[in-house]
Every structure is written in C-alpha cells, then in structure tokens.
C-alpha atoms as a PDB file:
ATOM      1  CA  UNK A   1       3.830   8.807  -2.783  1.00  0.00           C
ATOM      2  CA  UNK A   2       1.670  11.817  -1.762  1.00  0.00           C
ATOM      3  CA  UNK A   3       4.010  14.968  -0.263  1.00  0.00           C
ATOM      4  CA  UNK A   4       2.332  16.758   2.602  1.00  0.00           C
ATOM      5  CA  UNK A   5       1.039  20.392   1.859  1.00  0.00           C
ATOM      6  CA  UNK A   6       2.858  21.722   4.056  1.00  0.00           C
ATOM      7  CA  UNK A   7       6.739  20.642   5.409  1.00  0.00           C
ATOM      8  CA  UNK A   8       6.463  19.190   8.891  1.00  0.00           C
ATOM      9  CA  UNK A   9       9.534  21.712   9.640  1.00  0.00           C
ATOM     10  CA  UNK A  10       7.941  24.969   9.237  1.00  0.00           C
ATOM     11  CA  UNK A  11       5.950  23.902  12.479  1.00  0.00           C
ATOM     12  CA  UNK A  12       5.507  26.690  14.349  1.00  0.00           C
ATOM     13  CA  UNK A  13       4.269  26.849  18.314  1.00  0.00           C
ATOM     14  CA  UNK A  14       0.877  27.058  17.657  1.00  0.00           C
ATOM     15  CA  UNK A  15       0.202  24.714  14.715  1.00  0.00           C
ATOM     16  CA  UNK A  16      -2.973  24.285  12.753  1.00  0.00           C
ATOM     17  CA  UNK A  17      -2.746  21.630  10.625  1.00  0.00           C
ATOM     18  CA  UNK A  18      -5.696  20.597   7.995  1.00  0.00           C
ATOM     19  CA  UNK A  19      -7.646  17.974   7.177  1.00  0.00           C
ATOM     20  CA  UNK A  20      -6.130  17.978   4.297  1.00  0.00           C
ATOM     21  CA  UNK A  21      -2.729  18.051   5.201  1.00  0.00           C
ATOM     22  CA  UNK A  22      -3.188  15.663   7.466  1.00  0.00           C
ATOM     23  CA  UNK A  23      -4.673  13.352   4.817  1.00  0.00           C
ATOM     24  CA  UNK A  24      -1.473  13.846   2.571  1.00  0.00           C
ATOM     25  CA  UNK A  25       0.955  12.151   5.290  1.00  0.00           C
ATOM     26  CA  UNK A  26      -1.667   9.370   6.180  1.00  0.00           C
ATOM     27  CA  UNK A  27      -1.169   8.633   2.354  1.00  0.00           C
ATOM     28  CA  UNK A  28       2.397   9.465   2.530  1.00  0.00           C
ATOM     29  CA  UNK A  29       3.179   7.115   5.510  1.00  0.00           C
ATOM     30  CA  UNK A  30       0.521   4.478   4.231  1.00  0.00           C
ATOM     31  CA  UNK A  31       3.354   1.520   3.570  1.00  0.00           C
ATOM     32  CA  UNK A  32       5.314   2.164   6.666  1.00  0.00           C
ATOM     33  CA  UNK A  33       5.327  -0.005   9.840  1.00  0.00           C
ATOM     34  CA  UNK A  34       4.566   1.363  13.256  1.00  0.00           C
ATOM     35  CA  UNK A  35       7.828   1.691  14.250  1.00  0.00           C
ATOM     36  CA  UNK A  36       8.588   3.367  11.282  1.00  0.00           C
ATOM     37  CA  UNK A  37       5.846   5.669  11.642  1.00  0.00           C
ATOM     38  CA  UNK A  38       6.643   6.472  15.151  1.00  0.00           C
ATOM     39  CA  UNK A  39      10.231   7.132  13.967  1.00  0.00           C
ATOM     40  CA  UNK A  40       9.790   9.434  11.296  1.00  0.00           C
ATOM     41  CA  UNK A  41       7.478  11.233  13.847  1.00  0.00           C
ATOM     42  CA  UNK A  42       9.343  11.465  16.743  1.00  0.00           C
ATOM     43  CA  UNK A  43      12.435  11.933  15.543  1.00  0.00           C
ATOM     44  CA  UNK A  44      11.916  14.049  12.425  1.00  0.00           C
ATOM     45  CA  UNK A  45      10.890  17.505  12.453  1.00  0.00           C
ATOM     46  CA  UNK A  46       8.085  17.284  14.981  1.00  0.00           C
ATOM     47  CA  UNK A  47      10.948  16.084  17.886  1.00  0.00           C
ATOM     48  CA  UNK A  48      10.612  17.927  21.069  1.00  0.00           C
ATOM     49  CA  UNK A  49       7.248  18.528  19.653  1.00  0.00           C
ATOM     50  CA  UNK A  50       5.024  15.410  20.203  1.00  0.00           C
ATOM     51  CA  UNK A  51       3.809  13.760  23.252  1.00  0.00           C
ATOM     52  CA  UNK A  52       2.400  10.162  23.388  1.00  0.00           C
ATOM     53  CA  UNK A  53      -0.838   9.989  25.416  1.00  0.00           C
ATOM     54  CA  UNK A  54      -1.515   6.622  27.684  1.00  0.00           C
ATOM     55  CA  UNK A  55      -4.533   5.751  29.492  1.00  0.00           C
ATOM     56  CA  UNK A  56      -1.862   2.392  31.022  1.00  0.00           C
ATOM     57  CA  UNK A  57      -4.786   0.244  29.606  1.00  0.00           C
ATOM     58  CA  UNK A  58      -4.978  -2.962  28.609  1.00  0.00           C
ATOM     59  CA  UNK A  59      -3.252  -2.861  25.380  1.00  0.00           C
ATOM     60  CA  UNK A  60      -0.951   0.464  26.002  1.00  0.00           C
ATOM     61  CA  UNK A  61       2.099  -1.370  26.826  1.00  0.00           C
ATOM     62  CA  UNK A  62       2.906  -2.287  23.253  1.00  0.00           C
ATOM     63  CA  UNK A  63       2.638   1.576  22.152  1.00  0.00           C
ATOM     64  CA  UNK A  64       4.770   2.551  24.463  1.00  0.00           C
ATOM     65  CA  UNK A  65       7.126   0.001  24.248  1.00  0.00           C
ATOM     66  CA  UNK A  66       7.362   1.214  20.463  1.00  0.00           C
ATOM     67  CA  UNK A  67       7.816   4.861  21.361  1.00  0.00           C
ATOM     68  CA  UNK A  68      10.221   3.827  23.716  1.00  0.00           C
ATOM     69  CA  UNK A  69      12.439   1.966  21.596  1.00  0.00           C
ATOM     70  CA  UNK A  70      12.615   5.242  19.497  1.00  0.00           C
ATOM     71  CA  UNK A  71      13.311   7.784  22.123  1.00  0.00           C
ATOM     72  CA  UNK A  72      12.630   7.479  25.995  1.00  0.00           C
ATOM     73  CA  UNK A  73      12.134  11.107  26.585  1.00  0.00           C
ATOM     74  CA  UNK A  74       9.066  11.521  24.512  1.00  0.00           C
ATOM     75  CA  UNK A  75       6.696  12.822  26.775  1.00  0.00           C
ATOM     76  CA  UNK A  76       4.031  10.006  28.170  1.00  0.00           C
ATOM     77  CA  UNK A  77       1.015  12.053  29.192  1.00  0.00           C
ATOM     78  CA  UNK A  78      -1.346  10.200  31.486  1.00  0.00           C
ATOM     79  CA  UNK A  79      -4.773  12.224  32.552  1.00  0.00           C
ATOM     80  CA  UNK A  80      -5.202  10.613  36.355  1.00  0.00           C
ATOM     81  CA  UNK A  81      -9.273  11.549  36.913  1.00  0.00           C
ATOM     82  CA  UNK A  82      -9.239  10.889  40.491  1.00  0.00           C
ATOM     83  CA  UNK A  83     -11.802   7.941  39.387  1.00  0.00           C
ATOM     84  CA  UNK A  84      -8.779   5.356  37.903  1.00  0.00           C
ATOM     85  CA  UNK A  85      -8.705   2.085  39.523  1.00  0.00           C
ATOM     86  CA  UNK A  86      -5.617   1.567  41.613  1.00  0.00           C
ATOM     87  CA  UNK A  87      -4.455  -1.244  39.419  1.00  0.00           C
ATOM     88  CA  UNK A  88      -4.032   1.303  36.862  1.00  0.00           C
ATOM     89  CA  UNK A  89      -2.127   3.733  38.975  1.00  0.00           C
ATOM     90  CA  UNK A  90       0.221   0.792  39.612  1.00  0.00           C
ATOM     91  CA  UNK A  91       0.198  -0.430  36.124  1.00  0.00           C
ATOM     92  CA  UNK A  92       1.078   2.860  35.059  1.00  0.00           C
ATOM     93  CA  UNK A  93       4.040   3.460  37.663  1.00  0.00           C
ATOM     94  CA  UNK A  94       5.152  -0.739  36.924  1.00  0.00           C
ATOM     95  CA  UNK A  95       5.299   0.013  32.788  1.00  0.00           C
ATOM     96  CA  UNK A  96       7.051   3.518  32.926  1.00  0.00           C
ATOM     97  CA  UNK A  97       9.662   2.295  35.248  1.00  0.00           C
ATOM     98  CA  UNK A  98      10.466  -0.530  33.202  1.00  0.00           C
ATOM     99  CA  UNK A  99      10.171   1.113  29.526  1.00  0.00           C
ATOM    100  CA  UNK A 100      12.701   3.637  31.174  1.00  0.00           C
ATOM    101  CA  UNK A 101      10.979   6.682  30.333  1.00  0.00           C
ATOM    102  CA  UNK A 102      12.283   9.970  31.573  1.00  0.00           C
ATOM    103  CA  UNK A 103       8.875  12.250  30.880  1.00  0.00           C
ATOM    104  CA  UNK A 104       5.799  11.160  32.668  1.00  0.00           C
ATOM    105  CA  UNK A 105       3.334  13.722  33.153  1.00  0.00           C
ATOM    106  CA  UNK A 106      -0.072  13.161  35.070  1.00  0.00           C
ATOM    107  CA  UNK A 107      -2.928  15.828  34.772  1.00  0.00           C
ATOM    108  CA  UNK A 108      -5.018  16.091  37.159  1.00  0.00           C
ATOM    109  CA  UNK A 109      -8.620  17.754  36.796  1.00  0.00           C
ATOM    110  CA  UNK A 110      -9.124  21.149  37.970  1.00  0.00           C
ATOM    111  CA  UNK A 111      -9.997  21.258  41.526  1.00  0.00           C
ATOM    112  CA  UNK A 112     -11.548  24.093  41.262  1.00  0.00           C
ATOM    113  CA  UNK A 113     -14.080  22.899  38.305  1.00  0.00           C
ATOM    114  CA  UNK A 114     -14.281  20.126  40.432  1.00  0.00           C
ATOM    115  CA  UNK A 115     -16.075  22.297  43.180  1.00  0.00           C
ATOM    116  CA  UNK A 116     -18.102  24.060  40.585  1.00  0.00           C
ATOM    117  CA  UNK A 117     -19.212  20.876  38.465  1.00  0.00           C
ATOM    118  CA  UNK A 118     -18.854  17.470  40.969  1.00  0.00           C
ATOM    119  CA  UNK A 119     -18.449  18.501  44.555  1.00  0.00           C
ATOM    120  CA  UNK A 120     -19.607  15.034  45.454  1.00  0.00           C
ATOM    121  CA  UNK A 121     -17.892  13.235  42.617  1.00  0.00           C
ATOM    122  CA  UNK A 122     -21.027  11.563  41.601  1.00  0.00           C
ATOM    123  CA  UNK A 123     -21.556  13.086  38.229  1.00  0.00           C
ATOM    124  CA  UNK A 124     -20.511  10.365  36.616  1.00  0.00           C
ATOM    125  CA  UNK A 125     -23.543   8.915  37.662  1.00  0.00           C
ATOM    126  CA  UNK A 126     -26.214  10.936  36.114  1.00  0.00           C
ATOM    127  CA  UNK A 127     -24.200  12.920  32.927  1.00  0.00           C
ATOM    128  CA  UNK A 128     -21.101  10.785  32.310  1.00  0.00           C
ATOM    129  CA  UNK A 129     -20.196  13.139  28.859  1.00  0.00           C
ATOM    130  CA  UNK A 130     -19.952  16.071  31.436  1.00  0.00           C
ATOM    131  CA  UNK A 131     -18.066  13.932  33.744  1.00  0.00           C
ATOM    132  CA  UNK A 132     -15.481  12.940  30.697  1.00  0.00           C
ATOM    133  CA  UNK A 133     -15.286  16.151  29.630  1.00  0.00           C
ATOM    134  CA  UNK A 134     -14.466  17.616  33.199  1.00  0.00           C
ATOM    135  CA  UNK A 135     -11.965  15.142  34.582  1.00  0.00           C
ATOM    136  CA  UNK A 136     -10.158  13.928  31.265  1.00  0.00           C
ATOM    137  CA  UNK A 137     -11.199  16.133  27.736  1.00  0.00           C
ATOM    138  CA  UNK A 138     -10.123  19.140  29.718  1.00  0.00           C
ATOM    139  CA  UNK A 139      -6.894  18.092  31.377  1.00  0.00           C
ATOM    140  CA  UNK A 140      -5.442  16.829  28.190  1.00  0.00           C
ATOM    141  CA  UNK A 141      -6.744  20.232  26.469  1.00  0.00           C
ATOM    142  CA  UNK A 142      -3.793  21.791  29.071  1.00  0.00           C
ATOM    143  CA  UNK A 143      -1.575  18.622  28.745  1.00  0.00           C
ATOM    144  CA  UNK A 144      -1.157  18.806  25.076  1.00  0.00           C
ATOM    145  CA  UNK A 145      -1.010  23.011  24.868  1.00  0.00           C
ATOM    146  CA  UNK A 146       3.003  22.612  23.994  1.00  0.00           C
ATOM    147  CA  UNK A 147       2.923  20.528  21.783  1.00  0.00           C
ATOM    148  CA  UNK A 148       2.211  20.262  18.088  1.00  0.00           C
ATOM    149  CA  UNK A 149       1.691  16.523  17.452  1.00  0.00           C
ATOM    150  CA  UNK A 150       0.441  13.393  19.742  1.00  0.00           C
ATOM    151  CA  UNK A 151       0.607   9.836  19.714  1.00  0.00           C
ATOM    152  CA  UNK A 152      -2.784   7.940  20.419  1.00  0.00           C
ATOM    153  CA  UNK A 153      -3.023   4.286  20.754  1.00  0.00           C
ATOM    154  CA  UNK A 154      -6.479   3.696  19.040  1.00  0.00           C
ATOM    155  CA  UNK A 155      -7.181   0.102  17.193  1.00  0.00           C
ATOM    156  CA  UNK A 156      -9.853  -0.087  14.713  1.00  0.00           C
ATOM    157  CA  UNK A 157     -11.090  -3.388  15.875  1.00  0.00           C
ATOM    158  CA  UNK A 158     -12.113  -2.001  19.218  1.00  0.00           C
ATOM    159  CA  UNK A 159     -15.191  -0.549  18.129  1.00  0.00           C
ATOM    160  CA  UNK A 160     -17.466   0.122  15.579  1.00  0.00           C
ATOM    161  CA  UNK A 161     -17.126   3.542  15.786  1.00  0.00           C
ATOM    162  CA  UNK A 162     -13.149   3.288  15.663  1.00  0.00           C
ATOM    163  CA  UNK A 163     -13.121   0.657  12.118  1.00  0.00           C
ATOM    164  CA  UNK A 164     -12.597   3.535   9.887  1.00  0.00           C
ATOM    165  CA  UNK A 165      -9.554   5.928  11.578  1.00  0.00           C
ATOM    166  CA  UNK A 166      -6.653   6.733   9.590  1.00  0.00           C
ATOM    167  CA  UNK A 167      -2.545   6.743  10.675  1.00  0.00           C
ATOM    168  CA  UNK A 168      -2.497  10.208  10.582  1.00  0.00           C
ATOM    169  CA  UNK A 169      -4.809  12.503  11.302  1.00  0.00           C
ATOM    170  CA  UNK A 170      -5.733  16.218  12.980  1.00  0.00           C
ATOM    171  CA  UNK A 171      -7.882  17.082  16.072  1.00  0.00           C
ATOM    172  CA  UNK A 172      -7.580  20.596  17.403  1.00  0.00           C
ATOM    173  CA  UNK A 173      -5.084  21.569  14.479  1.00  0.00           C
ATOM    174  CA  UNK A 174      -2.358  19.193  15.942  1.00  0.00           C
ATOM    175  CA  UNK A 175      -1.063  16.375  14.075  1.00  0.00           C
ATOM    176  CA  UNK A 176      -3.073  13.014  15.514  1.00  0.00           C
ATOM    177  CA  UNK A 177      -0.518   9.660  15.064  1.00  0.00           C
ATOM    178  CA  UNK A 178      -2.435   6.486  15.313  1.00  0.00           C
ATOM    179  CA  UNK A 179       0.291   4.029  14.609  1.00  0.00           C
ATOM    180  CA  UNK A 180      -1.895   1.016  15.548  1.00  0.00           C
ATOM    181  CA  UNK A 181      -5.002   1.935  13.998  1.00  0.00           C
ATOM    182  CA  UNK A 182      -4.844  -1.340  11.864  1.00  0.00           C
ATOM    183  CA  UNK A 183      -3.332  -3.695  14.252  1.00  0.00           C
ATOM    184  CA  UNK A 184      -5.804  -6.549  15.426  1.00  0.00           C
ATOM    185  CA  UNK A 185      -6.368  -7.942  18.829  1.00  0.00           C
ATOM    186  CA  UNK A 186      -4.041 -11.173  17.357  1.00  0.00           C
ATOM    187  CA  UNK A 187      -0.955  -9.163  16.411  1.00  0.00           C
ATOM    188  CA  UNK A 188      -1.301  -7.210  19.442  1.00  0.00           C
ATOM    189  CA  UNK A 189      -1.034 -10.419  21.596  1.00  0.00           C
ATOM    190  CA  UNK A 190       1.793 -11.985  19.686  1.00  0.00           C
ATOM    191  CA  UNK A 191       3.521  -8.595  19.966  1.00  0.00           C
ATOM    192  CA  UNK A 192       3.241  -8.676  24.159  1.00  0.00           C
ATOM    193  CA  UNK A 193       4.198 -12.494  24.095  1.00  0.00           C
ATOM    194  CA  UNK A 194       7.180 -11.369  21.651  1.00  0.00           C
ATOM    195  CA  UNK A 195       8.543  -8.980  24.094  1.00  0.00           C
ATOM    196  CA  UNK A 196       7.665 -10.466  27.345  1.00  0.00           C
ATOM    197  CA  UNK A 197       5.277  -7.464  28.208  1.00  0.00           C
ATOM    198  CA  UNK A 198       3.122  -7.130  31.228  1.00  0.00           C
ATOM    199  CA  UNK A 199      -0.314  -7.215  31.709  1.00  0.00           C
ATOM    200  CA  UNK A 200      -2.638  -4.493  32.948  1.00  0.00           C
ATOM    201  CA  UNK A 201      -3.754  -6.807  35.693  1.00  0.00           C
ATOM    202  CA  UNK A 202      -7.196  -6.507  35.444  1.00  0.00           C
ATOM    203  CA  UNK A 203      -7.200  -8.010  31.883  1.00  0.00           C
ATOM    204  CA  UNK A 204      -7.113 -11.394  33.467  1.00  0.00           C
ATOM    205  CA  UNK A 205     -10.512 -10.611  35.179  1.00  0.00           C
ATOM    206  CA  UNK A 206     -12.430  -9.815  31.554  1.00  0.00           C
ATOM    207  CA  UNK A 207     -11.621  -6.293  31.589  1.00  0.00           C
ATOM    208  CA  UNK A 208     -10.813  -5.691  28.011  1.00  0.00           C
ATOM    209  CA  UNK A 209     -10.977  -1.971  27.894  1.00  0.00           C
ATOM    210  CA  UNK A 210     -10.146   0.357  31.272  1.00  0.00           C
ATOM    211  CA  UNK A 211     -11.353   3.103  32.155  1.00  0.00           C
ATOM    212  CA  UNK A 212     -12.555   4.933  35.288  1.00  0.00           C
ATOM    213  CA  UNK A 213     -13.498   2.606  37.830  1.00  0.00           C
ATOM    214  CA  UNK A 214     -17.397   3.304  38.088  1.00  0.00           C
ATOM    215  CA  UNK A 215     -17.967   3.215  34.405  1.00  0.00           C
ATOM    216  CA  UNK A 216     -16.242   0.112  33.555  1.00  0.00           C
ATOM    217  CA  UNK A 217     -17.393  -3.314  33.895  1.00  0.00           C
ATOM    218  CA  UNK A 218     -15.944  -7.068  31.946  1.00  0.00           C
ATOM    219  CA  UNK A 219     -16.598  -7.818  28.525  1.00  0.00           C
ATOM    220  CA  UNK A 220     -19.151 -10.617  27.738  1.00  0.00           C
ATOM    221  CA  UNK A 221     -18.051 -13.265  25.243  1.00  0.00           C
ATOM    222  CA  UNK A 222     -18.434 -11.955  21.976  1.00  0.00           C
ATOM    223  CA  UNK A 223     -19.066  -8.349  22.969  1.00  0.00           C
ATOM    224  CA  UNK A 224     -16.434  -5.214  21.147  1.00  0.00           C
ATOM    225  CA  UNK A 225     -13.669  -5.011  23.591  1.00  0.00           C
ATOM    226  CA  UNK A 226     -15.073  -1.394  24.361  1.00  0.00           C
ATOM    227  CA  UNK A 227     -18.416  -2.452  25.181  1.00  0.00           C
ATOM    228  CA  UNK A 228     -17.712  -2.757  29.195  1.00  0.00           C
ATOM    229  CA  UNK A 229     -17.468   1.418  29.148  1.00  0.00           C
ATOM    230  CA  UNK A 230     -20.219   3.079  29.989  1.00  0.00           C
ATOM    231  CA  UNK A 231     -22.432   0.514  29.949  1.00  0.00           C
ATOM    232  CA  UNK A 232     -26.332   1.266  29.871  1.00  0.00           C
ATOM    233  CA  UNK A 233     -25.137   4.678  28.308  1.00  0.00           C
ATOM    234  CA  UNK A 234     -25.402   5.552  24.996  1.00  0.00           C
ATOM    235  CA  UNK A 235     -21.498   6.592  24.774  1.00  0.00           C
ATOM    236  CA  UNK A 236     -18.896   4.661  23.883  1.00  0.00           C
ATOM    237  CA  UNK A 237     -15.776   7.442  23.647  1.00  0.00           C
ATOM    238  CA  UNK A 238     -14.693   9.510  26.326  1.00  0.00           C
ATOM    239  CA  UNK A 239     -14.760  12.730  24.785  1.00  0.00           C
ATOM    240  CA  UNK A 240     -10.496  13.295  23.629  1.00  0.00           C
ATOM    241  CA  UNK A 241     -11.321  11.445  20.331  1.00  0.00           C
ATOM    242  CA  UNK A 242     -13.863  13.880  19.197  1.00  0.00           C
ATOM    243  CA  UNK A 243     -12.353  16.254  17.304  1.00  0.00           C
ATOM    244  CA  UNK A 244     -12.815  19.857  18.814  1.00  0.00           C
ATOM    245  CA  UNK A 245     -12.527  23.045  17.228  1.00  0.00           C
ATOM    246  CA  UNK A 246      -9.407  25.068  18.010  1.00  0.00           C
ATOM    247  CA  UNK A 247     -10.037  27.135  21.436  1.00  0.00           C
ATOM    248  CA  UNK A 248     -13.092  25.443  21.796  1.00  0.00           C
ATOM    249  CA  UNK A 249     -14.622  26.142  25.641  1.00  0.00           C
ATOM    250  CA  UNK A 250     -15.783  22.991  27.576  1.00  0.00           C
ATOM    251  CA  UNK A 251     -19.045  22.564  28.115  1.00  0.00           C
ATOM    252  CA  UNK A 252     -20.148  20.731  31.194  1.00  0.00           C
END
C-alpha cells in the first residue's frame, strides 16, 4: 500500500498539498469503502479540518447521510446563489434537520460584486461561466478558507467529463475527497431505498441534476444525468471543480 509523502498530521493552517501527494492516498485508500474513506478522513488527522460541500441535489442525501453517520458536526457548506429553486432551499433545510447536523453554513454571493457584475441578475443569461464564477466559485473560495480538506459528492457516471476522477485528490492545495466517485446511478438508488432517504423533489419531474433554476431543465431519455445544465451552452461544470491555482483572483 502506497504511504502518503507527507503525514496528514503535520497539516498546518494553510495547507498545500500536491498532486502527488494527493495521488499517494488515492492509492493508499484505493480498497476502502466510502464509509471507510470518509472515516479515516474525518476523523483522523484532518478532524476539525474538513468540511463536506452540498449543492442538496438530487443524489446528495446519500453523502451526507455517510458523513453523518461518522460525525454530525462536520461542517455542511451549502453556496445559496440567490438563483436556487425553492425546492432546494427546502430540500436542503428537510435533509439537514433530519441527518441531525449541527454545522450548516450557507454562503451567499457578495452583494457588493453583485452590484458591480449582475445588478439585474440576468448574467446568467448571456455569460453563464461569469455568472458561476460570481455567485458560487467565489463564495466557496471564502467558505472553504479554514479548512484544509473537503468532501465533494462527484460520481463518475454523471458525465463524460467526470468518468476519470480519482478518491482523493487536490484543488487549490486542499485535500479533494470524492468518496463516491465510482458509485453508479444503481448503487446509489439501492443505497436511498436501503435507508429510507428522501427525494430532492424535483427528481420525480426528470430533473436528474439541480442546479440554479434558470440554467436547469429535465433530462431526456438516454441523455448524461448532467446534460439538463446549461443547456445550449457549451459548459457542463460550474466552475468549483476546476482546479484553481492557490490565491487565484476571479475573473468575471
């Protein structure tokens, strides 16, 4: 089994992890479960150091019923653009309450940017990577400024640009957990029938993959669950899964 190049407990606040390093526990953590992933993670050296990140979407209850089971004050970040349908908002506030976590922070986008860069909150329309970029890459940039690990609920089956992601990986020199990353659509159903979880309620309607309200629409039979996002765009990620360099600027 490969050792990490670094131990995870010389951490310090600021951490800059490698590629490399981060390579060395995806190999080292290959054989282990998500559970057991999420355990060694959360409760190891990186505890009171990691945050799991939510967008309460169609799949994120069995995450965070996993993260839950291992410790209930992880932080749950949850970036609320001021664009989220209010099924999610409810969704979100529904879930939380009953996984019994003690930790959920919403970031909003700066209302000051907002002025600047979408004083009629129609940018969405016209630049949608700027809109991403101003009302969730930047929020999470301050959400996740404590912490030196997070906890991202990414499936490889979603997408075509989403087959290939490892367990463990770094963005921004913090420590990237994708427990799911090779969990089907299958497993992930049996797992919410196994546990009695809820639905996001717009699931039922053909909405496989939520986002913002204007730039999500249902999935067509046979379609990747992602492909109701941005539809008619050439953009199928939001912007927090594209790996930044560290103190990167936005640009809108």
């Amino acid at each position: 089994m490969a050792e990490p190049a670094r131990q995870l407990d010389t951490i310090d606040v600021a951490p800059s992890f490698t590629a490399e390093e981060a390579a060395a526990l995806d190999a080292r953590y290959a054989d282990a479960t998500a559970p057991e992933l999420l355990a060694e993670m959360i409760g190891g050296p990186l505890k009171g150091r990691i945050a799991a990140v939510s967008s309460f979407g169609a799949e994120s209850a069995v995450l965070l019923h996993m993260v839950a089971a291992v410790d209930r004050d992880v932080p749950v970040i949850f970036t609320n653009t001021q664009k989220m349908f209010g099924e999610t908002l409810a969704y979100r506030d529904e879930l939380a309450e009953r996984l019994g976590f003690t930790d959920l922070r919403v970031f909003r986008p700066d209302p000051r940017l907002l002025r600047l860069k979408d004083e009629k909150g129609l940018r969405w329309s016209y630049d949608p990577d700027g809109c991403c970029e101003l009302r969730k890459v930047e929020p999470l940039r301050r959400a996740l400024q404590p912490f030196a690990g997070w906890i991202s609920g990414r499936k490889g089956f979603q997408a075509s640009t989403r087959r290939a992601i490892p367990r463990v990986e770094v963005d921004d020199g913090r420590l990237k957990i994708n427990p799911l990353a090779d969990w089907s659509k299958e497993r992930l159903d049996a797992y919410f029938i196994e546990h009695d979880l809820p639905h996001h309620p717009l699931e039922a309607q053909g909405y496989l993959s939520i986002g913002c309200a204007p730039c999500t629409s249902k999935v067509r039979p046979g379609e990747d669950p992602r492909a109701g996002r941005w539809r008619g765009w050439d953009k199928v990620e939001c912007g927090i899964h594209v790996a930044g360099k560290p103190g990167e600027e936005p640009a809108f």
